[in-house]
N, C-alpha and C. Protein backbone atom coordinates (compact mmCIF):
# COMPACT_ATOMS: atom_id res chain seq x y z
N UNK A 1 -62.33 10.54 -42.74
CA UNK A 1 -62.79 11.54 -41.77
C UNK A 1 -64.29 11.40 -41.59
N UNK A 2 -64.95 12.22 -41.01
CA UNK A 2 -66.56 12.36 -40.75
C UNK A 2 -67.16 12.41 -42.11
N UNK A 3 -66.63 12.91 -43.23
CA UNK A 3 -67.46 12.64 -44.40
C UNK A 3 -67.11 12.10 -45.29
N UNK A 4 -66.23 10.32 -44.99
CA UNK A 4 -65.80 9.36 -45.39
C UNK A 4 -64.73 9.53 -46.43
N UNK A 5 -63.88 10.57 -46.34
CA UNK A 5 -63.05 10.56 -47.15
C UNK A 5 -61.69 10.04 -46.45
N UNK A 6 -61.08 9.48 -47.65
CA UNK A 6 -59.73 8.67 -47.01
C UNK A 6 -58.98 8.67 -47.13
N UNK A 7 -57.69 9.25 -46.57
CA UNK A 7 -56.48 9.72 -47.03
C UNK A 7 -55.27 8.72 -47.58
N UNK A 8 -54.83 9.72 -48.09
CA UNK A 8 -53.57 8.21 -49.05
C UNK A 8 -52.54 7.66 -47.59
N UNK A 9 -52.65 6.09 -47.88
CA UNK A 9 -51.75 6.22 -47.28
C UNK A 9 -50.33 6.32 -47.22
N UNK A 10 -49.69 6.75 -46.03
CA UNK A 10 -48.29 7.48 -45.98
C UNK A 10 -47.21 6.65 -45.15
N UNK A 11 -46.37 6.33 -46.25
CA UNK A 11 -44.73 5.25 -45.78
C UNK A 11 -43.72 6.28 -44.73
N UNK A 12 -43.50 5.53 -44.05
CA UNK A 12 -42.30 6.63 -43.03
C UNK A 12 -41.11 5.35 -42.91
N UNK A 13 -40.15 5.65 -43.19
CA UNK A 13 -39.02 4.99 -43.14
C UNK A 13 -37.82 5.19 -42.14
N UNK A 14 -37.56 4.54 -40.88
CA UNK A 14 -36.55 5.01 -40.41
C UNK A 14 -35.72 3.86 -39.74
N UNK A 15 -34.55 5.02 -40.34
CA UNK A 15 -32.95 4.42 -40.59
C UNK A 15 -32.20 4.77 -39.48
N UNK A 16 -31.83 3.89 -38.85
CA UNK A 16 -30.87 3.73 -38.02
C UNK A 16 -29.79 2.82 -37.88
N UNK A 17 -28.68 3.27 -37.64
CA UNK A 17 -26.99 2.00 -37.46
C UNK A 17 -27.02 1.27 -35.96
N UNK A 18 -26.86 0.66 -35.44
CA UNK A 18 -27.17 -0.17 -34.35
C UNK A 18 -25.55 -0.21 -33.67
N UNK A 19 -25.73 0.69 -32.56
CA UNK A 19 -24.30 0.69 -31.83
C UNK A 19 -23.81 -0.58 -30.98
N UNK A 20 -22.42 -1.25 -31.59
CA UNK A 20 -22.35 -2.62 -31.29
C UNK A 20 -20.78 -1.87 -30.52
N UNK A 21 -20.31 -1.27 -31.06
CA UNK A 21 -18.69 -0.76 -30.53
C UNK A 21 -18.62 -0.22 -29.02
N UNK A 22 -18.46 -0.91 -28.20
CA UNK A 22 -17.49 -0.35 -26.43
C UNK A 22 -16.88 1.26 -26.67
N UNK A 23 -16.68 1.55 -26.02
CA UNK A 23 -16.29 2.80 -25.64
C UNK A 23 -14.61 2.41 -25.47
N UNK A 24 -13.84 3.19 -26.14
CA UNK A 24 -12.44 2.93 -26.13
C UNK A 24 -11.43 3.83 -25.27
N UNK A 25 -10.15 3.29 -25.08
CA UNK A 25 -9.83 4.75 -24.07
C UNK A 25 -8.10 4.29 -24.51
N UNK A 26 -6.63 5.28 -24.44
CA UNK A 26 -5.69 5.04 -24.59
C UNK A 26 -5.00 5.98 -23.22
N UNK A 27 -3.96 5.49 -22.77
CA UNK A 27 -3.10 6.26 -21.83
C UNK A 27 -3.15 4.76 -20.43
N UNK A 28 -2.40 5.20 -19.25
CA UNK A 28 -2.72 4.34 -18.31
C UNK A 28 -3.24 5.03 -16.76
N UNK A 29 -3.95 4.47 -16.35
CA UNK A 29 -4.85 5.19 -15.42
C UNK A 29 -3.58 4.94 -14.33
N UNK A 30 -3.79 5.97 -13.47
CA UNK A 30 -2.36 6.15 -12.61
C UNK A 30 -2.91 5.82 -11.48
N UNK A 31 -1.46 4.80 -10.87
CA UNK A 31 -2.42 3.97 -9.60
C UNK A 31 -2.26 5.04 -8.42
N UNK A 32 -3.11 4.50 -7.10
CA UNK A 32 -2.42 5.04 -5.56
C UNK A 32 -1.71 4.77 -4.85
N UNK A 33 -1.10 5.29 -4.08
CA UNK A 33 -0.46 4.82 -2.92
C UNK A 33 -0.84 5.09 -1.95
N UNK A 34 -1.46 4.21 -0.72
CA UNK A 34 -1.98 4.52 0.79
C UNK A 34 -0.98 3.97 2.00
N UNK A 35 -1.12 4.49 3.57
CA UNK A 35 -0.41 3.97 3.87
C UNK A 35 -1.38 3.13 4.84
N UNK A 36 -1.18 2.20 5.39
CA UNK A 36 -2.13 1.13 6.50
C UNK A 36 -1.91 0.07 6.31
N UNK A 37 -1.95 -0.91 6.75
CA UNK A 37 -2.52 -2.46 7.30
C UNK A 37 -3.24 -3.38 6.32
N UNK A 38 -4.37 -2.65 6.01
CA UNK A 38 -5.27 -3.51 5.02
C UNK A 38 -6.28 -2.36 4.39
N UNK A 39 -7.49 -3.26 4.06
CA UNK A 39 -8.17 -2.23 2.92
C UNK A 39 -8.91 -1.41 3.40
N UNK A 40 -9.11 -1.45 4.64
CA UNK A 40 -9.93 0.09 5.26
C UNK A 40 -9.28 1.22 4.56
N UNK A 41 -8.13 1.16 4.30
CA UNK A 41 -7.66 2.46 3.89
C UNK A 41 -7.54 3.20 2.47
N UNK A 42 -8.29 2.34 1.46
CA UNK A 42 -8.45 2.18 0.56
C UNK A 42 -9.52 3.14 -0.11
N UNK A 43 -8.89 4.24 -0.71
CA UNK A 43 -10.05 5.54 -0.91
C UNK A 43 -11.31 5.17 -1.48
N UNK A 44 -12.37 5.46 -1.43
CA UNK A 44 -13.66 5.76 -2.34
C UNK A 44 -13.18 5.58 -3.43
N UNK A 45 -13.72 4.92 -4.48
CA UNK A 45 -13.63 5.14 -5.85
C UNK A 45 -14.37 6.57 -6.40
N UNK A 46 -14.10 7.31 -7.43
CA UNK A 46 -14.89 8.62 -8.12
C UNK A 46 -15.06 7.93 -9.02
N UNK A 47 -16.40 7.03 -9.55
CA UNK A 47 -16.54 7.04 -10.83
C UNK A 47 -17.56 8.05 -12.04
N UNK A 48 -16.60 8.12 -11.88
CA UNK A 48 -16.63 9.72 -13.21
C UNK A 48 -15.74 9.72 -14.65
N UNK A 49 -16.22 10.05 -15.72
CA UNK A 49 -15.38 9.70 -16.86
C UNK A 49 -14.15 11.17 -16.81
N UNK A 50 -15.04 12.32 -15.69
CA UNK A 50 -13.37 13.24 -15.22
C UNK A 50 -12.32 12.65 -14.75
N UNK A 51 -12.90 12.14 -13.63
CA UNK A 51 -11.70 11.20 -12.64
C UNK A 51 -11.13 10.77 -13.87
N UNK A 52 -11.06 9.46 -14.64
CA UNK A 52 -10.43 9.22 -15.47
C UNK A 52 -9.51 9.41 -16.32
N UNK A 53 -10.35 10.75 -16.92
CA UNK A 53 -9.37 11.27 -18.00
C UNK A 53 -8.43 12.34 -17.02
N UNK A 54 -8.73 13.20 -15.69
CA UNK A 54 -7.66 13.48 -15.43
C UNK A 54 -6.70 13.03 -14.23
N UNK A 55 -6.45 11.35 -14.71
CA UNK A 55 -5.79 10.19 -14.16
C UNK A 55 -5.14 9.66 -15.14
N UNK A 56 -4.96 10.00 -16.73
CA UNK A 56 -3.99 8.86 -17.42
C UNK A 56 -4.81 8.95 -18.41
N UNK A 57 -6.25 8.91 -18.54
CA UNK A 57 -6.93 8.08 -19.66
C UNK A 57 -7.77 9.18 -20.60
N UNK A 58 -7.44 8.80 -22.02
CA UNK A 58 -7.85 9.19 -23.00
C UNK A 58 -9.21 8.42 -23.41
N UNK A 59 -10.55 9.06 -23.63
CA UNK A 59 -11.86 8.33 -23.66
C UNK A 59 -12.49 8.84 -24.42
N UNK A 60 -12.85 7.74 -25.62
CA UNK A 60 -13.53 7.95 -26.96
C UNK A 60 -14.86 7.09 -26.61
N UNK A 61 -15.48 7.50 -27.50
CA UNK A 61 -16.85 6.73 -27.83
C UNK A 61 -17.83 7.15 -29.33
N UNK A 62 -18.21 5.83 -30.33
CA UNK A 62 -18.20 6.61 -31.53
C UNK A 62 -20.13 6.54 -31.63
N UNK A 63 -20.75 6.32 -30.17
CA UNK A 63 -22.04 6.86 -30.00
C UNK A 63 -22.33 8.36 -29.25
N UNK A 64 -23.17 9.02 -29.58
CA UNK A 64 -23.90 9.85 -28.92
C UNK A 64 -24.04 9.81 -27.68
N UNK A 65 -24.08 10.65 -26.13
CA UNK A 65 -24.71 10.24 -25.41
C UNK A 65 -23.34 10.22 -24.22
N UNK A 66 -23.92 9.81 -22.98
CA UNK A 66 -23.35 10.28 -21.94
C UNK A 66 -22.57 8.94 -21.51
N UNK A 67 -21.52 8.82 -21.04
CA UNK A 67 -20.78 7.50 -20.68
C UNK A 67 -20.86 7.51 -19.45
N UNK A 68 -21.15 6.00 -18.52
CA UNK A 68 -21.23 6.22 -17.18
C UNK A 68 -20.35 5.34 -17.11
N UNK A 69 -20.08 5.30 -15.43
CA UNK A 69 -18.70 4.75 -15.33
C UNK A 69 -19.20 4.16 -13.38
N UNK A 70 -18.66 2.67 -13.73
CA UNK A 70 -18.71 1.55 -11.94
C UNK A 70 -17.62 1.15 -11.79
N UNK A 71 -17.75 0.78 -10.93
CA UNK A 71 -16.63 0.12 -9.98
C UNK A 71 -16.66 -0.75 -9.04
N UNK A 72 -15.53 -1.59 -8.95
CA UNK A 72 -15.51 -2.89 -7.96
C UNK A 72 -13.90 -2.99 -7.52
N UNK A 73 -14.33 -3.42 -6.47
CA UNK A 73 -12.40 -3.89 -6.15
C UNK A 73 -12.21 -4.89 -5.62
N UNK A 74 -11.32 -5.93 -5.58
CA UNK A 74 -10.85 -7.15 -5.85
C UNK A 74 -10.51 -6.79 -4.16
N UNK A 75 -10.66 -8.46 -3.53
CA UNK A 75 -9.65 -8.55 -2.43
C UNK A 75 -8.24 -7.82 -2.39
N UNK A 76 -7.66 -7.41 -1.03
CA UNK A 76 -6.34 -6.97 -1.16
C UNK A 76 -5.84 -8.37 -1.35
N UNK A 77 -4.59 -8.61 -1.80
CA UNK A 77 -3.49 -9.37 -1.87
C UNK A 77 -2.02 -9.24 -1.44
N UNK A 78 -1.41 -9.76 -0.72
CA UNK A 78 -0.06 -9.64 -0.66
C UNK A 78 0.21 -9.61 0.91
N UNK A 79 1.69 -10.54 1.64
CA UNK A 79 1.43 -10.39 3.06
C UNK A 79 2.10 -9.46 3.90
N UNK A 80 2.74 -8.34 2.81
CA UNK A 80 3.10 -7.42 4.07
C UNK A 80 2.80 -6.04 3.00
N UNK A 81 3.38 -5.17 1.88
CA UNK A 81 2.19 -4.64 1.74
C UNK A 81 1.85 -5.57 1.14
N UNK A 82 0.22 -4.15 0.49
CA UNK A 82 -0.70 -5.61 0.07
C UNK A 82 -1.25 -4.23 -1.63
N UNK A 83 -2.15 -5.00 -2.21
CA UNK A 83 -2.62 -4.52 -3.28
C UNK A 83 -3.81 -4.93 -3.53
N UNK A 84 -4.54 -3.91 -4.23
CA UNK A 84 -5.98 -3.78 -4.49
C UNK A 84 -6.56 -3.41 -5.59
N UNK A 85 -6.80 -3.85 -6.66
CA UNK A 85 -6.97 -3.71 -8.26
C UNK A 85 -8.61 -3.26 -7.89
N UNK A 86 -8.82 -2.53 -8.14
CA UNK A 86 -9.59 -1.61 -8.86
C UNK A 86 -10.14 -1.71 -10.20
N UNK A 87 -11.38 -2.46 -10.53
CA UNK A 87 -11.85 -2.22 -12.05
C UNK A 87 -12.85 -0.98 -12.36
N UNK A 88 -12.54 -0.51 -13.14
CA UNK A 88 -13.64 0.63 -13.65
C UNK A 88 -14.12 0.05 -15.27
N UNK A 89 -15.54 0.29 -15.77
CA UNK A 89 -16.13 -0.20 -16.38
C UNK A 89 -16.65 1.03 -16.82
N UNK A 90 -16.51 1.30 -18.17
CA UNK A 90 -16.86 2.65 -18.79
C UNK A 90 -17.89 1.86 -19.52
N UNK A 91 -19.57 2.91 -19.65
CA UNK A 91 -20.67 1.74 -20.19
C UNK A 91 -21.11 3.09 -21.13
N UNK A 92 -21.15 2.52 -22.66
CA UNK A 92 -21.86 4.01 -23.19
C UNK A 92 -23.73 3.96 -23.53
N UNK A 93 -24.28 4.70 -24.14
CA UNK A 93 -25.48 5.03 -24.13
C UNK A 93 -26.54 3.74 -24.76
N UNK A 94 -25.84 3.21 -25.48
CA UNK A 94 -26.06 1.96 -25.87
C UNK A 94 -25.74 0.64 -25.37
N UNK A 95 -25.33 0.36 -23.94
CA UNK A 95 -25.25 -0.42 -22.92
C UNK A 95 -23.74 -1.47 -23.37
N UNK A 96 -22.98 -0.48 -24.29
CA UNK A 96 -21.52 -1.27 -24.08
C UNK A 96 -20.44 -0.90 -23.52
N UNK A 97 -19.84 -1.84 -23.43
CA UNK A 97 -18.87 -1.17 -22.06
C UNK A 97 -17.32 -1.57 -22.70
N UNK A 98 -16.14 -1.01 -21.80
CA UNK A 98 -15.13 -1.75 -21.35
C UNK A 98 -14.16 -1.42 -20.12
N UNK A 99 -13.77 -2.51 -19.95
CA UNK A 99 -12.72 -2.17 -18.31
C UNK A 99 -11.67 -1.99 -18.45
N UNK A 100 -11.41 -0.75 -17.22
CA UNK A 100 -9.87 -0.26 -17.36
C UNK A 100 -9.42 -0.39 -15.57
N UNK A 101 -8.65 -1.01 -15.13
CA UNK A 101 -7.88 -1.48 -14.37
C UNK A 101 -6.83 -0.53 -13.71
N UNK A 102 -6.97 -0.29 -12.06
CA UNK A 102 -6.36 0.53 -11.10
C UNK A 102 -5.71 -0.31 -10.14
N UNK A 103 -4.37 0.03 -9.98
CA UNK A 103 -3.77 -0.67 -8.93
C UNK A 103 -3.80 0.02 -7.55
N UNK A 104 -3.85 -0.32 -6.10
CA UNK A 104 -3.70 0.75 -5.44
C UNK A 104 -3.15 -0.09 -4.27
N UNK A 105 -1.93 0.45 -3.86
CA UNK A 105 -0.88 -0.13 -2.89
C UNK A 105 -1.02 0.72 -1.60
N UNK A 106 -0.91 -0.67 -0.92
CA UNK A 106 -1.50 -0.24 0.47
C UNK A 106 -0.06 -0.36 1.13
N UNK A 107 1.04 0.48 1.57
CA UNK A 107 2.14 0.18 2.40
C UNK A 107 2.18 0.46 4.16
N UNK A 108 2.76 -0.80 4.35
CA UNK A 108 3.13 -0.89 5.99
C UNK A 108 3.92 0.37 6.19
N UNK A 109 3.28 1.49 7.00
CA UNK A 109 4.26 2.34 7.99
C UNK A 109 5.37 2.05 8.48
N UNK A 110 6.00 3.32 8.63
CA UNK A 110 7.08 3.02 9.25
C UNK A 110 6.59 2.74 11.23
N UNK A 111 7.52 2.22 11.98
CA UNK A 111 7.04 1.72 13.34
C UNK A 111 8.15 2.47 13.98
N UNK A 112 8.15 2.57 15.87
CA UNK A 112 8.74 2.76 16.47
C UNK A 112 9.04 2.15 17.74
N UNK A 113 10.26 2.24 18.42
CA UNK A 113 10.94 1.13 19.34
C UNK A 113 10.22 2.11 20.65
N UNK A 114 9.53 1.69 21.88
CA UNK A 114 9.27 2.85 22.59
C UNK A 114 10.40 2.72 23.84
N UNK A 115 10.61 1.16 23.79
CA UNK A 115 11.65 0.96 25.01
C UNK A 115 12.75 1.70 24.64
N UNK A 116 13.21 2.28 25.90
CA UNK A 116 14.60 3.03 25.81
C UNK A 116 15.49 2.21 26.04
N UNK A 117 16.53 2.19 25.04
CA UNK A 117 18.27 2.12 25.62
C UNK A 117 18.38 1.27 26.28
N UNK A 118 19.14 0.30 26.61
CA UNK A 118 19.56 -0.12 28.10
C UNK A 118 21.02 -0.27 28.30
N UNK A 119 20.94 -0.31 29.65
CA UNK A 119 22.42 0.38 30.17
C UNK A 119 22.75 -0.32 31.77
N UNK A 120 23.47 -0.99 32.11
CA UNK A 120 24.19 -1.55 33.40
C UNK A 120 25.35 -1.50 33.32
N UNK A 121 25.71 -1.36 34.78
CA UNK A 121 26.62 -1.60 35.54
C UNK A 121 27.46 -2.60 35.96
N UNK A 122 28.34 -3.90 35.41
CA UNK A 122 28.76 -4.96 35.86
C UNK A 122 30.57 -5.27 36.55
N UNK A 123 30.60 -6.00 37.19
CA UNK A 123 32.14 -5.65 37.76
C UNK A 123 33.21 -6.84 36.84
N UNK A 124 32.42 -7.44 36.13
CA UNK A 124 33.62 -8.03 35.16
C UNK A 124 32.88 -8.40 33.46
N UNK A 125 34.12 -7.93 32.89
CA UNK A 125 33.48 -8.30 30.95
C UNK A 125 32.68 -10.01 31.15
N UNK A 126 33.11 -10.96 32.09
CA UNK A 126 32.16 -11.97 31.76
C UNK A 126 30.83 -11.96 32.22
N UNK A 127 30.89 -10.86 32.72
CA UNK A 127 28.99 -10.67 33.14
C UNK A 127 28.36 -10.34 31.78
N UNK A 128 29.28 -9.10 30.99
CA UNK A 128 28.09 -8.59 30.12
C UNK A 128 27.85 -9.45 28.86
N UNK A 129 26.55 -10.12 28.88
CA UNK A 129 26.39 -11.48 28.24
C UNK A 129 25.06 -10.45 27.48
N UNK A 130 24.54 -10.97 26.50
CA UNK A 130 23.76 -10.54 25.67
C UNK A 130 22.69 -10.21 26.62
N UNK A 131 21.98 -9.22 26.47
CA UNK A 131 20.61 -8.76 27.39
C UNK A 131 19.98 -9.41 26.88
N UNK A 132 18.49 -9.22 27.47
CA UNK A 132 17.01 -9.44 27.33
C UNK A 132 16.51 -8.46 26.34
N UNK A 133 15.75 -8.62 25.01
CA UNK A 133 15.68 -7.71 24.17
C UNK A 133 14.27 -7.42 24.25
N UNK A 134 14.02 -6.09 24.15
CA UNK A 134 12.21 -5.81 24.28
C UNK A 134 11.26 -6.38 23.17
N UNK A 135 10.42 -6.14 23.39
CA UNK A 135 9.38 -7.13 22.88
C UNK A 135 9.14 -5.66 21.39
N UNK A 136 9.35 -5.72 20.27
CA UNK A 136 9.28 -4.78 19.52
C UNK A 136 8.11 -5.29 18.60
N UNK A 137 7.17 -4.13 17.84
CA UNK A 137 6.11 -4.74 16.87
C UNK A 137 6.23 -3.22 15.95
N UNK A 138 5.75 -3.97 14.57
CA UNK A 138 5.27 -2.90 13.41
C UNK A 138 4.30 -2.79 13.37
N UNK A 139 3.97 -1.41 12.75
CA UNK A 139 3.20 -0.67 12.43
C UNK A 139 1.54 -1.47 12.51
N UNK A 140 1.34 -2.86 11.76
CA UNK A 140 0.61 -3.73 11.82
C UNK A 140 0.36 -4.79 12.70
N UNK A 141 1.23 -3.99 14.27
CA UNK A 141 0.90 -5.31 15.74
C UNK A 141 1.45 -6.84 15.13
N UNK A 142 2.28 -6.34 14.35
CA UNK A 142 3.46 -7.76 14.51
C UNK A 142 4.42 -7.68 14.85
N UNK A 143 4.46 -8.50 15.60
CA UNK A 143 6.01 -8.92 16.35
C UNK A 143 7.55 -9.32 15.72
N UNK A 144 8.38 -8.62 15.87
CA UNK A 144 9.28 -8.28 15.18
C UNK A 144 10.86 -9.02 15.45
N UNK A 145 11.27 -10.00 15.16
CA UNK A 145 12.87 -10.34 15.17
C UNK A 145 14.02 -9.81 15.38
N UNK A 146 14.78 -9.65 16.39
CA UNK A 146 15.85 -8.42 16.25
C UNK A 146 16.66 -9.81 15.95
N UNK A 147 17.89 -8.81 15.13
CA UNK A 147 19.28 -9.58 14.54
C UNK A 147 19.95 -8.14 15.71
N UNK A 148 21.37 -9.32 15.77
CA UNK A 148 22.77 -8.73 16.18
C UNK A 148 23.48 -7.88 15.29
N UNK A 149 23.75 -6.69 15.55
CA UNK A 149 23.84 -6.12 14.08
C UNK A 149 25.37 -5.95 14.02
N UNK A 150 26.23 -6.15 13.02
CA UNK A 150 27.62 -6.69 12.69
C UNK A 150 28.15 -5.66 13.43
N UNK A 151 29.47 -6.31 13.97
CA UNK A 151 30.48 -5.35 14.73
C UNK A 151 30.00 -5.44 16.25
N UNK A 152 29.11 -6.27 16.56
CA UNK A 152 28.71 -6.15 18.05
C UNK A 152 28.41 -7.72 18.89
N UNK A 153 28.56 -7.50 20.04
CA UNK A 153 29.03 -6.95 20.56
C UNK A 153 30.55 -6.30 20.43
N UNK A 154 30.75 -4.74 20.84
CA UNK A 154 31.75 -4.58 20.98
C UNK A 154 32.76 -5.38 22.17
N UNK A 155 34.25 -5.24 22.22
CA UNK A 155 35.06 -5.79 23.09
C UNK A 155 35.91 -4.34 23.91
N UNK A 156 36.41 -4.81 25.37
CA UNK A 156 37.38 -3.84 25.80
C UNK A 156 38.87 -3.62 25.15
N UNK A 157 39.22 -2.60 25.03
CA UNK A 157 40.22 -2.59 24.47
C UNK A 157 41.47 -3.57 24.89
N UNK A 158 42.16 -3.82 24.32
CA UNK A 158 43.30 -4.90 24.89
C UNK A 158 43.89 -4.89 26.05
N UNK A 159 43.96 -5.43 26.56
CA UNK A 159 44.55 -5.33 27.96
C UNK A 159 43.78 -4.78 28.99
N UNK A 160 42.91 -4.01 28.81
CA UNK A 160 41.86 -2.87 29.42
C UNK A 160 41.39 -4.54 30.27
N UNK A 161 40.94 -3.86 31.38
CA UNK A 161 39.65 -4.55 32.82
C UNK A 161 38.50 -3.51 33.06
N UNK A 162 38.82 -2.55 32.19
CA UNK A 162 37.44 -0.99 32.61
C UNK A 162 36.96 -0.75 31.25
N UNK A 163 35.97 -0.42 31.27
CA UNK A 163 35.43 -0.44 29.66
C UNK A 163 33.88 -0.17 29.23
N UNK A 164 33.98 -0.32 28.09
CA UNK A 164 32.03 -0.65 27.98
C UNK A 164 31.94 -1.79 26.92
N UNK A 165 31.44 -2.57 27.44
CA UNK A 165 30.64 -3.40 25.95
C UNK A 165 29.30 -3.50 25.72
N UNK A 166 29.02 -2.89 24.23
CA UNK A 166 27.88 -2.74 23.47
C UNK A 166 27.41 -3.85 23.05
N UNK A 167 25.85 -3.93 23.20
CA UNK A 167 25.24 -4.53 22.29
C UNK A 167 24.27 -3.63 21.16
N UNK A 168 24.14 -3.88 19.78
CA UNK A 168 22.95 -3.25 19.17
C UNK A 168 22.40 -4.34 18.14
N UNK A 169 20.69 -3.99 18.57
CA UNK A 169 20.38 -5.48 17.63
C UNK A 169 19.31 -4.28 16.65
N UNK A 170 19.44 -4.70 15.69
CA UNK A 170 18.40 -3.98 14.59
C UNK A 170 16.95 -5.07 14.39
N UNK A 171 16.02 -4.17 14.32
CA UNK A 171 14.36 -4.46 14.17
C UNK A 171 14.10 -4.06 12.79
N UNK A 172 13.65 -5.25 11.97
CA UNK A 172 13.06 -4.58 10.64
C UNK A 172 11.93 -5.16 10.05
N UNK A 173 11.11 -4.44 10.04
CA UNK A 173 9.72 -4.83 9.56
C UNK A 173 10.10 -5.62 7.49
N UNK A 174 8.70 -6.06 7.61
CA UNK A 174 8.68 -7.04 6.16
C UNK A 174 8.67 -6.18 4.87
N UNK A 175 8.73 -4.89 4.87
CA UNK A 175 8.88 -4.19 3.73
C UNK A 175 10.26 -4.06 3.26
N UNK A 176 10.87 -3.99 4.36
CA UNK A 176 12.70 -3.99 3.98
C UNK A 176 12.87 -2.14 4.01
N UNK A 177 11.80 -1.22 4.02
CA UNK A 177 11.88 0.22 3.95
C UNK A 177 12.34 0.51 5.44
N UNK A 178 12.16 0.02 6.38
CA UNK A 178 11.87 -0.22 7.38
C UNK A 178 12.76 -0.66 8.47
N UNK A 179 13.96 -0.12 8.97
CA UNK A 179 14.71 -0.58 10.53
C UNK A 179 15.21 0.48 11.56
N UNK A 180 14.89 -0.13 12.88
CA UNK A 180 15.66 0.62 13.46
C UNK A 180 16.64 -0.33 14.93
N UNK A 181 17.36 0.57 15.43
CA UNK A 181 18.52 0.08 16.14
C UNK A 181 17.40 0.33 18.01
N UNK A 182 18.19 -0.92 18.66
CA UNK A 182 17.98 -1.37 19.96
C UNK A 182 19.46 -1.12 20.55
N UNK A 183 19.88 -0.35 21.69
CA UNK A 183 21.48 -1.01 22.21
C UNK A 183 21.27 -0.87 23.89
N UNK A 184 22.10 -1.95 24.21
CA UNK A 184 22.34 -2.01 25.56
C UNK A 184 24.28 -1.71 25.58
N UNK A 185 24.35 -1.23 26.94
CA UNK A 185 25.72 -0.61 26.97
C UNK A 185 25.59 -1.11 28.34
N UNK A 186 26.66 -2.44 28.58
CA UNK A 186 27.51 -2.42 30.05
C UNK A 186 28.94 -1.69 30.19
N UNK A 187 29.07 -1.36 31.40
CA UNK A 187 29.57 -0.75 31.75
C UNK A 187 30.74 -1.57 32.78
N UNK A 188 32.24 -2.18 32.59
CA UNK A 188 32.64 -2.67 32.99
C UNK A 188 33.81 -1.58 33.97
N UNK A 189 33.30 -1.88 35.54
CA UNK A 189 33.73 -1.07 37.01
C UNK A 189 34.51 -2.08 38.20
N UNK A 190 35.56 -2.79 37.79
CA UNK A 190 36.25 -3.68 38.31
C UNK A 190 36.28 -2.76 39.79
N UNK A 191 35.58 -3.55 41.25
CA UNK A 191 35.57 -2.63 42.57
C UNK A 191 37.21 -2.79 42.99
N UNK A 192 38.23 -1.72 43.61
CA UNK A 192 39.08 -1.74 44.31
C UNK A 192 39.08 -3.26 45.33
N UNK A 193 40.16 -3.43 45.45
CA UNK A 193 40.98 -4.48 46.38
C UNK A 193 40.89 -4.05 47.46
């Protein structure tokens, strides 16, 4: 001090354990389901260690301190629906982490036929020959295949010259969740002699 006296000097010792352990978690994080096309539709991630735990996941950590939580998501995959993995990365106070993995399924809508029905008038069963089928698309502006759907065309009853014969062709998008029915109906009007 100012009148040269000198104090003993004084040892300070400090003990600390060095956090090497990730942040652990048990349960399974519960995926989504959206409906659309592709990944526009693909919610915001919440990364929050709430979101988490009230989604599936049980979350330990054997440091002190606040756990933060990122996110990234993988290309969609798949060509009709499609899927989008989701990683979340739980990081604790001591900069270790680990990833827990979200699936989130993107499904093709259901679609609709807008053309109506079709329906003629012909004067003999060898006219009514398969129609012209409308141009049909799903949900995702693709163009769609109709099949002949079993049992059709129908026939006139036996012997019959007056009648109707049906056609119905079914449209079904690539999910397989997905069909609906097209029919044309002639109308067989043999004219008087």
């Amino acid at each position: 001090d100012a009148c040269g006296n000198i104090a003993d000097t004084v040892k300070i010792t400090y003990t600390w354990t060095e956090d090497t352990q990730a942040p652990t978690y048990t349960g399974t994080l519960e995926g989504i389901t959206v409906e659309g096309c592709d990944a526009s539709v693909v919610p915001a991630a919440t990364n929050t260690v709430a979101y988490l735990t009230a989604n599936g996941l049980n979350i330990t950590d054997n440091c002190t301190g606040d756990l933060t939580v990122t996110s990234s998501d993988a290309a969609a995959t798949g060509t009709c629906d499609k899927t989008v993995v989701r990683t979340y990365t739980i990081t604790d106070a001591c900069g270790n982490d680990t990833t827990v993995t979200q699936e989130i399924v993107i499904e093709v809508p259901d679609f609709t036929i807008t053309a109506a029905n079709g329906d003629t008038t012909v004067q003999c069963a060898a006219l009514a020959v398969a129609p012209k089928k409308p141009t049909v698309k799903d949900a995702c502006n693709n163009t769609l295949t109709p099949t002949l759907k079993a049992g059709y065309p129908t026939e006139l009853t036996e012997g019959a010259c007056e009648g109707t014969i049906t056609y119905v062709y079914t449209y079904a998008d690539c999910t397989g969740r997905h069909s609906h029915d097209w029919s044309y109906v002639y109308t067989i009007d043999v004219p008087d002699l």
